[in-house]
C-alpha atoms as a PDB file:
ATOM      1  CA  UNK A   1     -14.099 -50.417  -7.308  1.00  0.00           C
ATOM      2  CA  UNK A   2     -12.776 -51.858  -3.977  1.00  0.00           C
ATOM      3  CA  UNK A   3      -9.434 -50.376  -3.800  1.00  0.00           C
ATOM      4  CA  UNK A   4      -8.758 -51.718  -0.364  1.00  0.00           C
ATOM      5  CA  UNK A   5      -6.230 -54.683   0.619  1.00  0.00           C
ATOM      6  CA  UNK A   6      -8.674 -55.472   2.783  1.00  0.00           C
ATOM      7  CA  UNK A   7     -10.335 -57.404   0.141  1.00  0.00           C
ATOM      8  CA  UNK A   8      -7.319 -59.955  -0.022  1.00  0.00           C
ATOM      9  CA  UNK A   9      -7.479 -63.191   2.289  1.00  0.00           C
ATOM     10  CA  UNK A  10      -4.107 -65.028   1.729  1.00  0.00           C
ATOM     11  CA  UNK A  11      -2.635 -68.156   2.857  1.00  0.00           C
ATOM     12  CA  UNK A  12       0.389 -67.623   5.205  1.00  0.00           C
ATOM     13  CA  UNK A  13       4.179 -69.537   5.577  1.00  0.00           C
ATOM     14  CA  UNK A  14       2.145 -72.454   7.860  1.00  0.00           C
ATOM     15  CA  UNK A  15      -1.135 -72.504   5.356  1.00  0.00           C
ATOM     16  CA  UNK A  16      -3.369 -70.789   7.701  1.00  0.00           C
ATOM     17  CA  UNK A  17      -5.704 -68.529   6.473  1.00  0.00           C
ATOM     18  CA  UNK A  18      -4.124 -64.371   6.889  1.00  0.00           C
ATOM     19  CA  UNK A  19      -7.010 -61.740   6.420  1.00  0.00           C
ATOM     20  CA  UNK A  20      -5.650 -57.926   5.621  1.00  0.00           C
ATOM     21  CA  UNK A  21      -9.138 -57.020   7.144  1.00  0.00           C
ATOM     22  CA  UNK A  22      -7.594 -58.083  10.775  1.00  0.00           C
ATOM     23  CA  UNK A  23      -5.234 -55.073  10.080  1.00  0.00           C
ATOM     24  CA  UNK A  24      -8.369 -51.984   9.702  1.00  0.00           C
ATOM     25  CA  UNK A  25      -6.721 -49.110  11.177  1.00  0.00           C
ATOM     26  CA  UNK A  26      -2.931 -50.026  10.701  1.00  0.00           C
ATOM     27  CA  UNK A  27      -0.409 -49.318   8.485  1.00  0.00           C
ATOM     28  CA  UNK A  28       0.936 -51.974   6.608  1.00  0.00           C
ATOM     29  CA  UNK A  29       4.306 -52.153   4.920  1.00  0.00           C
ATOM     30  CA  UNK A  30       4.165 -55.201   2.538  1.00  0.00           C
ATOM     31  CA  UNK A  31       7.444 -56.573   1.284  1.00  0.00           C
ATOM     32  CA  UNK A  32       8.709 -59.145  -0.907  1.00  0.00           C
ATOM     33  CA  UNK A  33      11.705 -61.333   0.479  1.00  0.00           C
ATOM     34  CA  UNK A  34      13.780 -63.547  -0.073  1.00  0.00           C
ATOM     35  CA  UNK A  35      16.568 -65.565   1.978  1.00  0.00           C
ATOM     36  CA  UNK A  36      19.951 -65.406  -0.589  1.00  0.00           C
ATOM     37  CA  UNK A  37      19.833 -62.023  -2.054  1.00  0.00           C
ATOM     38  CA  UNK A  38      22.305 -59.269  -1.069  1.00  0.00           C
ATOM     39  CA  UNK A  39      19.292 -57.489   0.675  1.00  0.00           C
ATOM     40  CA  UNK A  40      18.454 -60.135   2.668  1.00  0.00           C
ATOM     41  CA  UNK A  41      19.812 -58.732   6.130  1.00  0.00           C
ATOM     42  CA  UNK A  42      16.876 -56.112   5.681  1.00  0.00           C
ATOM     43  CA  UNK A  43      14.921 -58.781   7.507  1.00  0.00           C
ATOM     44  CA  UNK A  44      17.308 -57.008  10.443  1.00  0.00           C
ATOM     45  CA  UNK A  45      16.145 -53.631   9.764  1.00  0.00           C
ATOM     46  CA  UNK A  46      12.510 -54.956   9.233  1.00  0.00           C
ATOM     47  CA  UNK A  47      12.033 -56.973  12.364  1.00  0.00           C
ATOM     48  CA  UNK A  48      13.965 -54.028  14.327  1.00  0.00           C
ATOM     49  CA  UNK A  49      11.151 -52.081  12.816  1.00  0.00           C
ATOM     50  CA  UNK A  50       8.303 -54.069  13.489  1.00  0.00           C
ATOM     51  CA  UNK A  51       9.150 -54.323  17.381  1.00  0.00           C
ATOM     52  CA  UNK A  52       9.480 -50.389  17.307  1.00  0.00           C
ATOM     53  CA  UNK A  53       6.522 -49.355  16.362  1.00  0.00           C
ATOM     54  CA  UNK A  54       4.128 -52.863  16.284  1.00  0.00           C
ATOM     55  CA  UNK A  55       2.225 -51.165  19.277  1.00  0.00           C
ATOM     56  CA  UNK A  56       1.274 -48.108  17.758  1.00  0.00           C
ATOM     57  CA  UNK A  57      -0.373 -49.353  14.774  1.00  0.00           C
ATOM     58  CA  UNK A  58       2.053 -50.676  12.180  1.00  0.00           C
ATOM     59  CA  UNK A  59       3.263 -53.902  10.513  1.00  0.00           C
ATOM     60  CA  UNK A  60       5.453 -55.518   8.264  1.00  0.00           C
ATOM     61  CA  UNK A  61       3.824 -57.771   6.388  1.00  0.00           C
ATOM     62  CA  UNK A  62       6.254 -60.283   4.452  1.00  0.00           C
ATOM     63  CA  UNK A  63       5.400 -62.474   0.709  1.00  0.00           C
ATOM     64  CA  UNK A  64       8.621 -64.634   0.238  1.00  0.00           C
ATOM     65  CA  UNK A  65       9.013 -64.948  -3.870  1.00  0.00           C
ATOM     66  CA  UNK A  66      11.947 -66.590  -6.042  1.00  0.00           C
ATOM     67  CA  UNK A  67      11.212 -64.149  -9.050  1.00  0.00           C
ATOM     68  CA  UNK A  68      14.705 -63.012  -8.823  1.00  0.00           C
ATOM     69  CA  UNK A  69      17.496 -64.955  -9.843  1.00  0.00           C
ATOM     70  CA  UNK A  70      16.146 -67.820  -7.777  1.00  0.00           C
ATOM     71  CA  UNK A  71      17.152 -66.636  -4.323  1.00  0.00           C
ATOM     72  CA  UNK A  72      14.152 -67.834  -2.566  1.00  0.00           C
ATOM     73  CA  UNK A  73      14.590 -71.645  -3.167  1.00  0.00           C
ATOM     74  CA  UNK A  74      13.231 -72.800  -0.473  1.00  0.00           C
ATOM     75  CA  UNK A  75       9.783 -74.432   1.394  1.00  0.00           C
ATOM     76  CA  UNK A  76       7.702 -72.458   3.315  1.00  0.00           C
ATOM     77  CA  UNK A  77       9.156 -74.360   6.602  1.00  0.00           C
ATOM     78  CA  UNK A  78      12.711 -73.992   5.225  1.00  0.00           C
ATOM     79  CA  UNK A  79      11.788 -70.153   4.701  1.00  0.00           C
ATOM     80  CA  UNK A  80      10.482 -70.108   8.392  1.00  0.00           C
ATOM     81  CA  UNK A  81      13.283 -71.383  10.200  1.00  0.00           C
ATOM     82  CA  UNK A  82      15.804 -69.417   8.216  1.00  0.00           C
ATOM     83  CA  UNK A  83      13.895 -65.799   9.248  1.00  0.00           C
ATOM     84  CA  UNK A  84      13.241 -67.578  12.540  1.00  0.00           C
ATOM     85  CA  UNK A  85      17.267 -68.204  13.288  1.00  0.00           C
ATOM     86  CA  UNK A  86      18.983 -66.006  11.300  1.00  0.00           C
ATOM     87  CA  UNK A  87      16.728 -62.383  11.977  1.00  0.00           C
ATOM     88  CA  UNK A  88      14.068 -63.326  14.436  1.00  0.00           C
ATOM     89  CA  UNK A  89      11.541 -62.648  12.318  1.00  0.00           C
ATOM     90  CA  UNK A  90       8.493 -62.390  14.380  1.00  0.00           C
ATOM     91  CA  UNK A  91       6.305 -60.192  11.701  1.00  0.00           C
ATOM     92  CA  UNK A  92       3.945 -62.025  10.247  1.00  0.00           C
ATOM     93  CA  UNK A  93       5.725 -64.298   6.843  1.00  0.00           C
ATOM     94  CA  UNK A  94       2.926 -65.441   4.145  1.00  0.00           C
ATOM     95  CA  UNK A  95       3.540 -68.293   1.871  1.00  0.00           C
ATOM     96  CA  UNK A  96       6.303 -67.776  -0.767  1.00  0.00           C
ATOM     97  CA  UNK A  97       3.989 -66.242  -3.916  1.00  0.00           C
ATOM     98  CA  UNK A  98       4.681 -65.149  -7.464  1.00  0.00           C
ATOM     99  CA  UNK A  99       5.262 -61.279  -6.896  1.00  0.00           C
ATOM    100  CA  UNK A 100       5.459 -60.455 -11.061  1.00  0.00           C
ATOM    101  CA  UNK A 101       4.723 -62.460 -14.495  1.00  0.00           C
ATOM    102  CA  UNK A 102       1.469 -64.270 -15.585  1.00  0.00           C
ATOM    103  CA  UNK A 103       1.412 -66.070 -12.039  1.00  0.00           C
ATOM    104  CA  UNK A 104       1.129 -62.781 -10.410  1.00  0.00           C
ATOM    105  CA  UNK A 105      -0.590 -63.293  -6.599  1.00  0.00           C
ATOM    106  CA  UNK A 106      -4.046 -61.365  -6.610  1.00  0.00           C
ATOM    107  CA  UNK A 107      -2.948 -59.028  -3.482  1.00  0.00           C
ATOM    108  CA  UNK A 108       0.357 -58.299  -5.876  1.00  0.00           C
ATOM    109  CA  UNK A 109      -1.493 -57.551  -8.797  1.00  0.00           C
ATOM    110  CA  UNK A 110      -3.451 -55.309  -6.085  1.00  0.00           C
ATOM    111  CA  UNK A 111      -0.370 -53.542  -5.221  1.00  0.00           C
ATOM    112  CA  UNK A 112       1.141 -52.813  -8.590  1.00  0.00           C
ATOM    113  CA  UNK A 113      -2.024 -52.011 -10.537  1.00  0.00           C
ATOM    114  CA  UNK A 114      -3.779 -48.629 -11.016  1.00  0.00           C
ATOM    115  CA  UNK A 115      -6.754 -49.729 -11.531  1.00  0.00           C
ATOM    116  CA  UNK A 116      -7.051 -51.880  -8.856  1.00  0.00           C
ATOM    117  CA  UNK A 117      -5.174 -49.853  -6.521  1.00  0.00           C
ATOM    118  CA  UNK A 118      -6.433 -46.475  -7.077  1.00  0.00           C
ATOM    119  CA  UNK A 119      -2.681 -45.153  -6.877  1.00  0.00           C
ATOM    120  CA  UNK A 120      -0.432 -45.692  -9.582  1.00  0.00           C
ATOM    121  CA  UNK A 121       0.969 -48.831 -11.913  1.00  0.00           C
ATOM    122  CA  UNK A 122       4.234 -50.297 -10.542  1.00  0.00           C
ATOM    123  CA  UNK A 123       6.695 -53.476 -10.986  1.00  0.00           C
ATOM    124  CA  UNK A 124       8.442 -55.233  -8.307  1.00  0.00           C
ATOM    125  CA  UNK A 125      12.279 -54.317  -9.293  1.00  0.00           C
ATOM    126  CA  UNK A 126      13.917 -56.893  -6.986  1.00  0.00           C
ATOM    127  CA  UNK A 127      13.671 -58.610  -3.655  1.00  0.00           C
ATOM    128  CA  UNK A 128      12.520 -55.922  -0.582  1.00  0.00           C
ATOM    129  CA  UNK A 129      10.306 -53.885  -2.367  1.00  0.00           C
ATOM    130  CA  UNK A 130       8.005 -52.323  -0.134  1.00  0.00           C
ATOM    131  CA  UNK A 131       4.636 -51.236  -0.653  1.00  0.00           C
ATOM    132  CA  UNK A 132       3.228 -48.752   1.962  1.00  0.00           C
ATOM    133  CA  UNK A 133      -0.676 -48.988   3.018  1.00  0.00           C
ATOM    134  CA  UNK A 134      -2.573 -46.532   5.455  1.00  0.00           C
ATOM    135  CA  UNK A 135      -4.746 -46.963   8.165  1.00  0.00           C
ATOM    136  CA  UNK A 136      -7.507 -47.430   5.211  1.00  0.00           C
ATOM    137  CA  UNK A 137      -5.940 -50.033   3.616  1.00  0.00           C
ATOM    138  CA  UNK A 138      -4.670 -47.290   0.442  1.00  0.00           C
ATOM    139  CA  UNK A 139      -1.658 -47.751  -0.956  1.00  0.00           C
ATOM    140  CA  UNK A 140       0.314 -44.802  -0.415  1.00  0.00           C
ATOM    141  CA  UNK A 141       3.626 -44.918  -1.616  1.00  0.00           C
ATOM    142  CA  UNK A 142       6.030 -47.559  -3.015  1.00  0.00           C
ATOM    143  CA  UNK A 143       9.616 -47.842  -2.067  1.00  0.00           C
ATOM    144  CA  UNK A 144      12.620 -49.525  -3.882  1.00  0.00           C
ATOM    145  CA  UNK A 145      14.242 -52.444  -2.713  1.00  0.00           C
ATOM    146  CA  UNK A 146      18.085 -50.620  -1.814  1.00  0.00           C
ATOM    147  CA  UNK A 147      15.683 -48.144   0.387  1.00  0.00           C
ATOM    148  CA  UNK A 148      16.064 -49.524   4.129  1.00  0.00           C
ATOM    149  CA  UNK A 149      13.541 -49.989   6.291  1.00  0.00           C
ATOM    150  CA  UNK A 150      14.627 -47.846   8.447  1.00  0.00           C
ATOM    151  CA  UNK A 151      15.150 -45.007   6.071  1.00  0.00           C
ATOM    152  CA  UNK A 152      14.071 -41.517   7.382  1.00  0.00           C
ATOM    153  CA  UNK A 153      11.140 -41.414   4.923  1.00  0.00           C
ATOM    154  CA  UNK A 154       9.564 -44.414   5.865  1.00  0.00           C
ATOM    155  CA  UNK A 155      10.042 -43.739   9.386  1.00  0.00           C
ATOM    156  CA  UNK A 156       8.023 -40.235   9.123  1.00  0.00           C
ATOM    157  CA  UNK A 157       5.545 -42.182   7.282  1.00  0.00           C
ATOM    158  CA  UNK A 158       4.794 -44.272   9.942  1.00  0.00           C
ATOM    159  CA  UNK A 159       5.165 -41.746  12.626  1.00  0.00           C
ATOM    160  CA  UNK A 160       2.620 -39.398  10.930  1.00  0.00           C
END
């Protein structure tokens, strides 16, 4: 059983082709967004993040989804030039996915399945979930979506 991300290539917010392979060696913390939710200026916390430690081997990988109360209405383009203004967002965005139900993404069903991630069985509770990944592409660890980025926790974690 391949319980890598690796595995996954998706399609990201311009349609070009994003492979988790190009990220061996990193760790990866994937999140689910969204543009009018009450978490939304975590895209602060994430991008201040992601310039922080994006030279020593971590990213922020972001999956735009309207699962929740519909606050991710918008195109991929509208999605890009909101993060773009409003946050800066310069980590890389994927196209805007399914994160739960019967439409489920494959790298989503990845995350939040035991028996395809080796870890544990989870389900995205609202926008900003994140989902940590090691340097092997294992999930490690998931983290609710009130947690900030920036939270002490997280911050070891990517230290260590």
């Amino acid at each position: 059983m391949n319980t890598s991300i690796y595995q996954y290539v998706v399609a990201d917010i311009n349609g070009d082709d994003f492979d988790f392979s190009s990220l061996k060696g990193k760790k990866i913390m994937v999140v689910n967004t969204a543009s009018k939710c009450g978490l939304t200026p975590q895209y602060k916390k994430l991008q201040a993040l992601y310039d922080r430690f994006k030279d020593s081997g971590f990213v922020v990988i972001g999956f735009p989804s309207n699962n929740f109360l519909w606050q991710e209405p918008g195109t991929n383009e509208d999605i890009n030039t909101f993060c773009e203004k409003n946050y800066g967002v310069s980590f890389p965005m994927m196209s805007k996915i399914n994160v739960k139900g019967s439409k489920k993404h494959p790298v989503y069903q990845f995350l939040t399945q035991k028996n395809k991630n080796g870890l544990r069985d989870s389900s995205v509770s609202w926008n900003f979930q994140k989902y940590l990944i090691d340097e092997e592409g294992q999930l490690v660890d998931v983290v609710g979506p009130r947690t900030q980025p920036d939270d002490e926790k997280i911050l070891n974690w990517i230290k260590s």
